[in-house]
C-alpha atoms as a PDB file:
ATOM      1  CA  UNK A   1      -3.828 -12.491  24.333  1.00  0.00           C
ATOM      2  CA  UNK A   2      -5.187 -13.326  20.710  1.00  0.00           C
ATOM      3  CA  UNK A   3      -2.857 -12.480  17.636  1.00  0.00           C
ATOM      4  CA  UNK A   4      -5.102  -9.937  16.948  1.00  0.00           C
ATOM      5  CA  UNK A   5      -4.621  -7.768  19.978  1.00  0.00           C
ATOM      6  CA  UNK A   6      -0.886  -7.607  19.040  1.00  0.00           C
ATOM      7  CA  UNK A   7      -0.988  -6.562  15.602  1.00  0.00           C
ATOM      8  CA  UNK A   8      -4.508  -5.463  14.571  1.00  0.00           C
ATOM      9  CA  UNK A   9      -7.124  -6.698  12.049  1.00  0.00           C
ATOM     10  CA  UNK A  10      -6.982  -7.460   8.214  1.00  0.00           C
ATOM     11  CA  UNK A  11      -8.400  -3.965   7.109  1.00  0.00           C
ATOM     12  CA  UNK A  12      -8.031  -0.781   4.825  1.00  0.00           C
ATOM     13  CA  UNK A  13      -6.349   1.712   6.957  1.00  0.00           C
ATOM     14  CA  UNK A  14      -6.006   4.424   8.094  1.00  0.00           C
ATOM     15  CA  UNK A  15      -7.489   3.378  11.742  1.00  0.00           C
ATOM     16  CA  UNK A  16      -8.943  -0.176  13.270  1.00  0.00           C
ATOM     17  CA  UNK A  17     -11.410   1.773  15.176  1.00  0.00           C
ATOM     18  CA  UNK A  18     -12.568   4.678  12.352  1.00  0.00           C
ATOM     19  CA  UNK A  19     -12.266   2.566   9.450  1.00  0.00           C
ATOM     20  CA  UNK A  20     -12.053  -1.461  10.243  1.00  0.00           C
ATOM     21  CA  UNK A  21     -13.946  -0.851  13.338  1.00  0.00           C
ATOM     22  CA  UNK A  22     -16.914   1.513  11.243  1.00  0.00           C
ATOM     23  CA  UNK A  23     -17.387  -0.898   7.901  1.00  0.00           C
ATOM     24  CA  UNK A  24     -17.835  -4.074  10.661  1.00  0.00           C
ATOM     25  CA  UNK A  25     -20.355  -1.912  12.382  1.00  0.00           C
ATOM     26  CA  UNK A  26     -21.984  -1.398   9.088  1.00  0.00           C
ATOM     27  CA  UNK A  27     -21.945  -4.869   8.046  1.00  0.00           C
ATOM     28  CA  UNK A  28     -23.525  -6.114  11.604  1.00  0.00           C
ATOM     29  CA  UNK A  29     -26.096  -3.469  11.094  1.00  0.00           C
ATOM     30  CA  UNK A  30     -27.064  -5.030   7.739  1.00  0.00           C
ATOM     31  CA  UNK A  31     -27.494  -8.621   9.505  1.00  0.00           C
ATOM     32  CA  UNK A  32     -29.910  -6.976  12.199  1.00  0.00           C
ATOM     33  CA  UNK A  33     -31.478  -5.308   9.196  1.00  0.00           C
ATOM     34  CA  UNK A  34     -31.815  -8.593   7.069  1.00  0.00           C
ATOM     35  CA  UNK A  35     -31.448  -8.007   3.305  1.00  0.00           C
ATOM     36  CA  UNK A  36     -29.806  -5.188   1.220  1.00  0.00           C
ATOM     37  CA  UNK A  37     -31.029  -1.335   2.855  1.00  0.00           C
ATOM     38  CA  UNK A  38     -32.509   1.080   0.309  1.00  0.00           C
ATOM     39  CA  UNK A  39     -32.323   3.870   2.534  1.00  0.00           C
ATOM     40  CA  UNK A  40     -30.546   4.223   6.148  1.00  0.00           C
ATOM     41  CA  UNK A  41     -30.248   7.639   8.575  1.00  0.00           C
ATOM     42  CA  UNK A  42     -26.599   7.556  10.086  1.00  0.00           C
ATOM     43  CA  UNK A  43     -26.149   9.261  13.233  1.00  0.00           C
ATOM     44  CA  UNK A  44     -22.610   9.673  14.420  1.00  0.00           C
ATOM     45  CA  UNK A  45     -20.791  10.363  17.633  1.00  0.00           C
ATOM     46  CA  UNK A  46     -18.252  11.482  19.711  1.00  0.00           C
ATOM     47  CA  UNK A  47     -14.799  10.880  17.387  1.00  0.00           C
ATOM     48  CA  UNK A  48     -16.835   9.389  14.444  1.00  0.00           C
ATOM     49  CA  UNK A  49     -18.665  12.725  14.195  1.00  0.00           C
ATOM     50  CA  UNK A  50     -15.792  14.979  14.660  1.00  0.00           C
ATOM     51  CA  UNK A  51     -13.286  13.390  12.357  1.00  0.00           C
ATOM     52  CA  UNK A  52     -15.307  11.026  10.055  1.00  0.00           C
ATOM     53  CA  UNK A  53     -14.257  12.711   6.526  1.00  0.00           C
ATOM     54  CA  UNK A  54     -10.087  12.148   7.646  1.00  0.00           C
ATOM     55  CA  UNK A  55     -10.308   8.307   8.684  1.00  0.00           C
ATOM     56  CA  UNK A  56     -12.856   7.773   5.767  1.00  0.00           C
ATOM     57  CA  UNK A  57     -15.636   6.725   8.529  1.00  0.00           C
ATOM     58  CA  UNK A  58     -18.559   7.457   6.316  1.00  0.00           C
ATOM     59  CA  UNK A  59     -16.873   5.642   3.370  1.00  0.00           C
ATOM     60  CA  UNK A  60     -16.257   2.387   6.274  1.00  0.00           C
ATOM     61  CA  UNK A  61     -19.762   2.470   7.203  1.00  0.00           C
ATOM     62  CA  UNK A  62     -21.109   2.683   3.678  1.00  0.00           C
ATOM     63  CA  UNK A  63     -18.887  -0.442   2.928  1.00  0.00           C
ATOM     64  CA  UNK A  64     -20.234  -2.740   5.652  1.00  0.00           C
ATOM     65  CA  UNK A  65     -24.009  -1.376   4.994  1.00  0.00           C
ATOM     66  CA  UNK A  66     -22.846  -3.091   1.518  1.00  0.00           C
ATOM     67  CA  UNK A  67     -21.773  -5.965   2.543  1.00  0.00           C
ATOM     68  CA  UNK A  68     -18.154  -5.393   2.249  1.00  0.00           C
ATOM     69  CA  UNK A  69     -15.497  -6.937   4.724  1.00  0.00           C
ATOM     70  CA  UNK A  70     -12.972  -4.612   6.583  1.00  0.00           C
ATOM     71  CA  UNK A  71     -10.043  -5.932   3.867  1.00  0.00           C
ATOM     72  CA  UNK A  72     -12.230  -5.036   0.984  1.00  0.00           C
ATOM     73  CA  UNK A  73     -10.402  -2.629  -1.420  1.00  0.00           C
ATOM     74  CA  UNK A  74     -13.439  -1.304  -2.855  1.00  0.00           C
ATOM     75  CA  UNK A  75     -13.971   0.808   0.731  1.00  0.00           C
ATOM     76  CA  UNK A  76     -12.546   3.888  -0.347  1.00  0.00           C
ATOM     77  CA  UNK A  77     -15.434   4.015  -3.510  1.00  0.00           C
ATOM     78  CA  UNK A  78     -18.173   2.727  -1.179  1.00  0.00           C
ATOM     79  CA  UNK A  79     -19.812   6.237  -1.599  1.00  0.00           C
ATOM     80  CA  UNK A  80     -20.021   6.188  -5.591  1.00  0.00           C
ATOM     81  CA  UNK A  81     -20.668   2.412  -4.873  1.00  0.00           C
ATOM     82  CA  UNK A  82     -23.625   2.772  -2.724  1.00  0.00           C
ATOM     83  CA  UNK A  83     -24.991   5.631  -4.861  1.00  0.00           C
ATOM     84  CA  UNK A  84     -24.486   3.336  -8.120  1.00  0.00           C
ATOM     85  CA  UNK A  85     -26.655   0.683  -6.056  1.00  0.00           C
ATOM     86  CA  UNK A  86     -29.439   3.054  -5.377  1.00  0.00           C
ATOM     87  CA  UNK A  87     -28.867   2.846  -1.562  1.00  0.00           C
ATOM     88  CA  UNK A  88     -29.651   6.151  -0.087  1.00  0.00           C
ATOM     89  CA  UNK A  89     -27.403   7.213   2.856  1.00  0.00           C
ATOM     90  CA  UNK A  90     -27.685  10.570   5.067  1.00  0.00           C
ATOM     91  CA  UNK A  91     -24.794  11.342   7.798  1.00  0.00           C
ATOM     92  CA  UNK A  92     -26.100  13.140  10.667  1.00  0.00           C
ATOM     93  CA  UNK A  93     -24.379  14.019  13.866  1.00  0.00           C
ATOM     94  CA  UNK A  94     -25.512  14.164  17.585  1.00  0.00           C
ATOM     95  CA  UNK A  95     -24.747  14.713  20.892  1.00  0.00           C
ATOM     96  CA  UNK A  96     -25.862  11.879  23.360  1.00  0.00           C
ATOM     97  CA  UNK A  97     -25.222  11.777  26.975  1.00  0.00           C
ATOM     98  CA  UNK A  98     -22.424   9.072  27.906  1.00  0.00           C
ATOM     99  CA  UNK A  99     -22.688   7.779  24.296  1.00  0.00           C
ATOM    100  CA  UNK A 100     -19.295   5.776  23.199  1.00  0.00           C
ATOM    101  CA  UNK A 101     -17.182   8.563  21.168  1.00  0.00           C
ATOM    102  CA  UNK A 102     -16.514   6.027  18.295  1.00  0.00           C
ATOM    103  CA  UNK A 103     -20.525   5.163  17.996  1.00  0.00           C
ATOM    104  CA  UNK A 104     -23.172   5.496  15.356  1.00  0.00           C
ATOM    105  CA  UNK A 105     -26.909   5.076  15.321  1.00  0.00           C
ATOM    106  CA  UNK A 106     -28.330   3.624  12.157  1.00  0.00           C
ATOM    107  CA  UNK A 107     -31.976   3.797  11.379  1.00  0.00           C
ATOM    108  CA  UNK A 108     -32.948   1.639   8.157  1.00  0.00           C
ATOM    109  CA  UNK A 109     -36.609   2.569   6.612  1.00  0.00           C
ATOM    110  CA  UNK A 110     -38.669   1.275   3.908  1.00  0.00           C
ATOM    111  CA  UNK A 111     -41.986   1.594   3.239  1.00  0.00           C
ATOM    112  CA  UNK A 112     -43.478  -0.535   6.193  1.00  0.00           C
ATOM    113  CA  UNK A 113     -40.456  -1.335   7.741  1.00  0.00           C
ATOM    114  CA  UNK A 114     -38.166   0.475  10.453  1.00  0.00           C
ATOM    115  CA  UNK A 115     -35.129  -0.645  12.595  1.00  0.00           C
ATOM    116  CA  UNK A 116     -32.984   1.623  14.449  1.00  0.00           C
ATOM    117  CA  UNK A 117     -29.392  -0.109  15.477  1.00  0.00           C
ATOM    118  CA  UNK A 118     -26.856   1.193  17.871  1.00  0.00           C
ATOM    119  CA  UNK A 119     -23.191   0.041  18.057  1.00  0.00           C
ATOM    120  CA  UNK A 120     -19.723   1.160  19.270  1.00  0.00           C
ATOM    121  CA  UNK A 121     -16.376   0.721  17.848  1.00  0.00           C
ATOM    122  CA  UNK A 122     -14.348  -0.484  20.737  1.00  0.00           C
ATOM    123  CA  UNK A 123     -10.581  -0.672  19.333  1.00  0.00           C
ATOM    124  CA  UNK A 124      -8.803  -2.964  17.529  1.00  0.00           C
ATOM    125  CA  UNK A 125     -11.795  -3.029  14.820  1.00  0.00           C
ATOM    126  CA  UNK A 126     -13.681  -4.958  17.386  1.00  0.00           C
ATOM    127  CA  UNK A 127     -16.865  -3.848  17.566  1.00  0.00           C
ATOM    128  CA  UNK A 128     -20.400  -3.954  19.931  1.00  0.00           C
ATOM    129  CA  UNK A 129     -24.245  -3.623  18.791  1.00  0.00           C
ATOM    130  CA  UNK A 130     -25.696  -2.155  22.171  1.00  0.00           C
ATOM    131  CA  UNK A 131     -29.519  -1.649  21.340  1.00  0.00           C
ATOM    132  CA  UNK A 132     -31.771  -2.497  18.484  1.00  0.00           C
ATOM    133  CA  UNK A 133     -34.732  -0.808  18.177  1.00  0.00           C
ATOM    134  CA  UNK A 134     -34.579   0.629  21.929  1.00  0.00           C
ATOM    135  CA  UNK A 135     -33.499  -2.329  23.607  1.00  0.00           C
ATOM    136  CA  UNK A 136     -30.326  -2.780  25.255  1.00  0.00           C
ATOM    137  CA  UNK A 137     -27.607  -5.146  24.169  1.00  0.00           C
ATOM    138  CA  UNK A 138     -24.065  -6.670  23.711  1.00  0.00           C
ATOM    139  CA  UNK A 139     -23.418  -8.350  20.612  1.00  0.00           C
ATOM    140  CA  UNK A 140     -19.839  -8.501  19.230  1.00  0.00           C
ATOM    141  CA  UNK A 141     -20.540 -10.462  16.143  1.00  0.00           C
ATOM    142  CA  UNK A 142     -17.638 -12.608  17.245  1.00  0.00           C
ATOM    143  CA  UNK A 143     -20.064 -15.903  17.116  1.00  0.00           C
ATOM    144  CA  UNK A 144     -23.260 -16.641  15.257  1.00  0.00           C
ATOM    145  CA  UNK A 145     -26.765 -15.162  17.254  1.00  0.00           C
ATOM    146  CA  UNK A 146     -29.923 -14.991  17.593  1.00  0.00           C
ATOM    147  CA  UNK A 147     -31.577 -12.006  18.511  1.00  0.00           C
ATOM    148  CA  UNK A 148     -35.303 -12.677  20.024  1.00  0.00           C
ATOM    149  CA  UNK A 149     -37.685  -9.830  20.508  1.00  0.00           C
ATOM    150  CA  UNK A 150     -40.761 -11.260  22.551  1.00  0.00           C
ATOM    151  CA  UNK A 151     -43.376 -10.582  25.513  1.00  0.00           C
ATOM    152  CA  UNK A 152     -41.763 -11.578  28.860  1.00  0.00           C
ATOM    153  CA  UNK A 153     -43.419 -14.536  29.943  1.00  0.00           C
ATOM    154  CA  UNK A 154     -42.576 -17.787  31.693  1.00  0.00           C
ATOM    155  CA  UNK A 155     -41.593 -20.314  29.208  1.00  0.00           C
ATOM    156  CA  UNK A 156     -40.055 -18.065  26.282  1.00  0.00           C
ATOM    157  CA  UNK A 157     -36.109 -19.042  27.382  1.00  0.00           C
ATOM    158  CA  UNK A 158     -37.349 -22.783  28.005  1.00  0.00           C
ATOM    159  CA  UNK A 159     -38.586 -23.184  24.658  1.00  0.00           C
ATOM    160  CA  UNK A 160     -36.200 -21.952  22.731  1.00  0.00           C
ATOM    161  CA  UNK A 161     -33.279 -23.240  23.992  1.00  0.00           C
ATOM    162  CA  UNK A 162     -35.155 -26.237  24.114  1.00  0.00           C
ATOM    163  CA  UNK A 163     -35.808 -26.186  20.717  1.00  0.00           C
ATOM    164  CA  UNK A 164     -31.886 -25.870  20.017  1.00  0.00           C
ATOM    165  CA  UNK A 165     -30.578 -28.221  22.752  1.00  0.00           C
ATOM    166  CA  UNK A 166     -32.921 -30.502  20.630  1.00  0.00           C
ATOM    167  CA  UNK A 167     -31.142 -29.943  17.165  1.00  0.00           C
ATOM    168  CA  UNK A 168     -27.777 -30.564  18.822  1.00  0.00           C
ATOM    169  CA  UNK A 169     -26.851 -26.537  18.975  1.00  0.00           C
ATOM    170  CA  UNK A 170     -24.889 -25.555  21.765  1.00  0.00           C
ATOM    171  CA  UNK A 171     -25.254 -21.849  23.412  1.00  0.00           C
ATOM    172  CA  UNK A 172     -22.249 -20.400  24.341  1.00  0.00           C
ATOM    173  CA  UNK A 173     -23.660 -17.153  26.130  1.00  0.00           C
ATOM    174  CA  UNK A 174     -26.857 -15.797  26.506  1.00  0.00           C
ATOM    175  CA  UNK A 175     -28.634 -12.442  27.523  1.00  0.00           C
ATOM    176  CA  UNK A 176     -31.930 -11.162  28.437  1.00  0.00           C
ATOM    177  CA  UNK A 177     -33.475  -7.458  28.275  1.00  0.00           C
ATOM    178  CA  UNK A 178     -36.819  -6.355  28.824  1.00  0.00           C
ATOM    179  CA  UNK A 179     -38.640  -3.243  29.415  1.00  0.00           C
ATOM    180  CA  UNK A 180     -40.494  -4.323  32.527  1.00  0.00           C
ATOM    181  CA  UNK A 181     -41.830  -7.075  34.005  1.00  0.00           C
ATOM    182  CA  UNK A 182     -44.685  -8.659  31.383  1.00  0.00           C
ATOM    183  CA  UNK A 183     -43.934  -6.057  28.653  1.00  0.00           C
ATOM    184  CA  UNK A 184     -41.486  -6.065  25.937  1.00  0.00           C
ATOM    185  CA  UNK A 185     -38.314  -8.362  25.800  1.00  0.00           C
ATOM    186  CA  UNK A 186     -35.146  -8.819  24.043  1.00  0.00           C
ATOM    187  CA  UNK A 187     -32.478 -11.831  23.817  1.00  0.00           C
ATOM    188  CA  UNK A 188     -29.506 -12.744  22.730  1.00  0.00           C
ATOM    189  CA  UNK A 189     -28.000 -16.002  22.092  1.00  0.00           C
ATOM    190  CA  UNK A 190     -24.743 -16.601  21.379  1.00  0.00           C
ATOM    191  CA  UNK A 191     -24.179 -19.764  19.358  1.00  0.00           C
ATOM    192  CA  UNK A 192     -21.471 -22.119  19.268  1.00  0.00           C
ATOM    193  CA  UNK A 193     -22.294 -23.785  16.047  1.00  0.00           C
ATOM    194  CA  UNK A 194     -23.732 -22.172  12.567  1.00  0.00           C
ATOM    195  CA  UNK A 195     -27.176 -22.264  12.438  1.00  0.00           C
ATOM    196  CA  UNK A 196     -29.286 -21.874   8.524  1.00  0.00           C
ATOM    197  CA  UNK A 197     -32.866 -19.919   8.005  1.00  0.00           C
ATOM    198  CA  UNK A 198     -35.220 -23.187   8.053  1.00  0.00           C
ATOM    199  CA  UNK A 199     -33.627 -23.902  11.397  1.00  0.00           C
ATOM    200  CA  UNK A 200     -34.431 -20.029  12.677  1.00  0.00           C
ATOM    201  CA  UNK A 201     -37.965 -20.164  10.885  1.00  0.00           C
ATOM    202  CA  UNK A 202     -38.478 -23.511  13.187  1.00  0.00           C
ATOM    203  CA  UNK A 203     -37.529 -21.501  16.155  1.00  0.00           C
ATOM    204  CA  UNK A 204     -40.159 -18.491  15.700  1.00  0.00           C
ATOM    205  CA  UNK A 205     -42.983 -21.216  16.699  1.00  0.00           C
ATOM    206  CA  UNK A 206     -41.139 -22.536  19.848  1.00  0.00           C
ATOM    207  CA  UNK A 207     -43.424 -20.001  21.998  1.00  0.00           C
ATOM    208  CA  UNK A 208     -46.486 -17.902  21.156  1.00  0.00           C
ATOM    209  CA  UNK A 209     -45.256 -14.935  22.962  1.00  0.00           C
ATOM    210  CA  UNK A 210     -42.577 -14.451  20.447  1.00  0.00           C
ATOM    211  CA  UNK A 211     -42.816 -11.936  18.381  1.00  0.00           C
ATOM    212  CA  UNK A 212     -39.479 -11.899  16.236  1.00  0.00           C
ATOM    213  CA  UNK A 213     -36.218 -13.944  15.796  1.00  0.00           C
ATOM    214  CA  UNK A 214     -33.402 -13.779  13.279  1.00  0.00           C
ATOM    215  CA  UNK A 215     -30.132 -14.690  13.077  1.00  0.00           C
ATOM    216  CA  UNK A 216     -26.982 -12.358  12.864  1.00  0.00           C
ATOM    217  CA  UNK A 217     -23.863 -15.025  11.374  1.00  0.00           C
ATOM    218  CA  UNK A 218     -20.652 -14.536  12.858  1.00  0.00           C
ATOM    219  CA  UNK A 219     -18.130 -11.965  11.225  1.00  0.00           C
ATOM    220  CA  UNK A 220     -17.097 -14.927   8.648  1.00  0.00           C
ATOM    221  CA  UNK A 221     -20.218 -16.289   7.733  1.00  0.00           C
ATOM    222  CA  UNK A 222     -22.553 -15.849   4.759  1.00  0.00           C
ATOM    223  CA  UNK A 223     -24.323 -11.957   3.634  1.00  0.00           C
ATOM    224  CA  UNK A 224     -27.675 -12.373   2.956  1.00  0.00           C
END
């Protein structure tokens, strides 16, 4: 058992799953996003819908969208701070069938541009992205990942871990989702060692069936 399991995460309180649990969920989500959002749709639900406003949820989740850490003591003015920034957030809440009750779906927009992110606050203020834009997965954010959205064909995997056992990356786990056989395909790699954007821009041309790859760093590493 980890020291964190016994006495809980570096955060402002009140709860690791509402508040630490919400601004890493918001933080991930900006990764999978990219860059700073302008504008982002927050669905909540379960717990974080029913009792956002007393365990300062919305505030959490504004935080990470900003780029704040769990510790940060700005959380409780990420509200005023988002709307000083000019980043546009709605809460919403909904009712999905066997959703996680601390879970929130996040859909960024810009003009050209959509994502939709899923994740789950799973105690402790550990956290789980399960689907990006409609595709199923498990991220925890506990290492440094790729995230590959592609057409299933042969050779995709090959290539690019290929292209990484080359560079002297090692994989640590790895995961594969697709919609069907020779349509749409998601995966996620797991990384044991940091990887930088020349290395990831490399990686886009290990396969012409891929279609997009970016990196999400670990919970420690660099905000874009």
């Amino acid at each position: 058992m980890s020291l964190l399991s016994v006495i809980g995460p570096v955060m402002v309180g009140p709860s690791s799953s509402h508040t630490a649990g919400a601004a890493r969920l918001g933080w991930l989500a900006r990764q999978c996003w990219g860059d700073a959002p302008e504008e982002v749709h927050l669905f909540l639900r379960g717990s974080f819908a029913a009792t956002y406003w007393g365990h300062g949820t919305d505030r959490a989740l504004a935080a990470g969208l900003l780029g704040f850490r769990p510790d940060d003591p700005r959380i409780p003015e990420a509200l005023e701070e988002a709307r000083s920034r000019g980043l546009r957030l709605h809460f919403h809440a909904e009712d999905v069938d066997g959703a996680h009750p601390n879970s929130v779906r996040f859909c960024f927009a810009r003009p050209g541009r959509e994502m939709e992110v899923v994740g789950a606050s799973v105690g402790g203020g550990a956290v789980r992205i399960e689907a990006i834009d409609g595709f199923r997965l498990n991220l925890s954010g506990e290492l440094a990942s790729l995230v590959t959205f592609h057409r299933d064909q042969p050779g995709v995997v090959a290539a690019v871990a290929g292209q990484l056992a080359r560079l002297g990356v090692n994989i640590a786990a790895m995961s594969l989702h697709r919609g069907g056989r020779g349509e749409g395909a998601a995966m996620v790699i797991e990384l044991d060692e940091p990887i930088d954007g020349p290395i990831v821009e490399s990686l886009a041309g290990a396969h012409p069936a891929l279609e997009r790859i970016f990196l999400i760093p670990a919970a420690g590493g660099d905000l874009p």
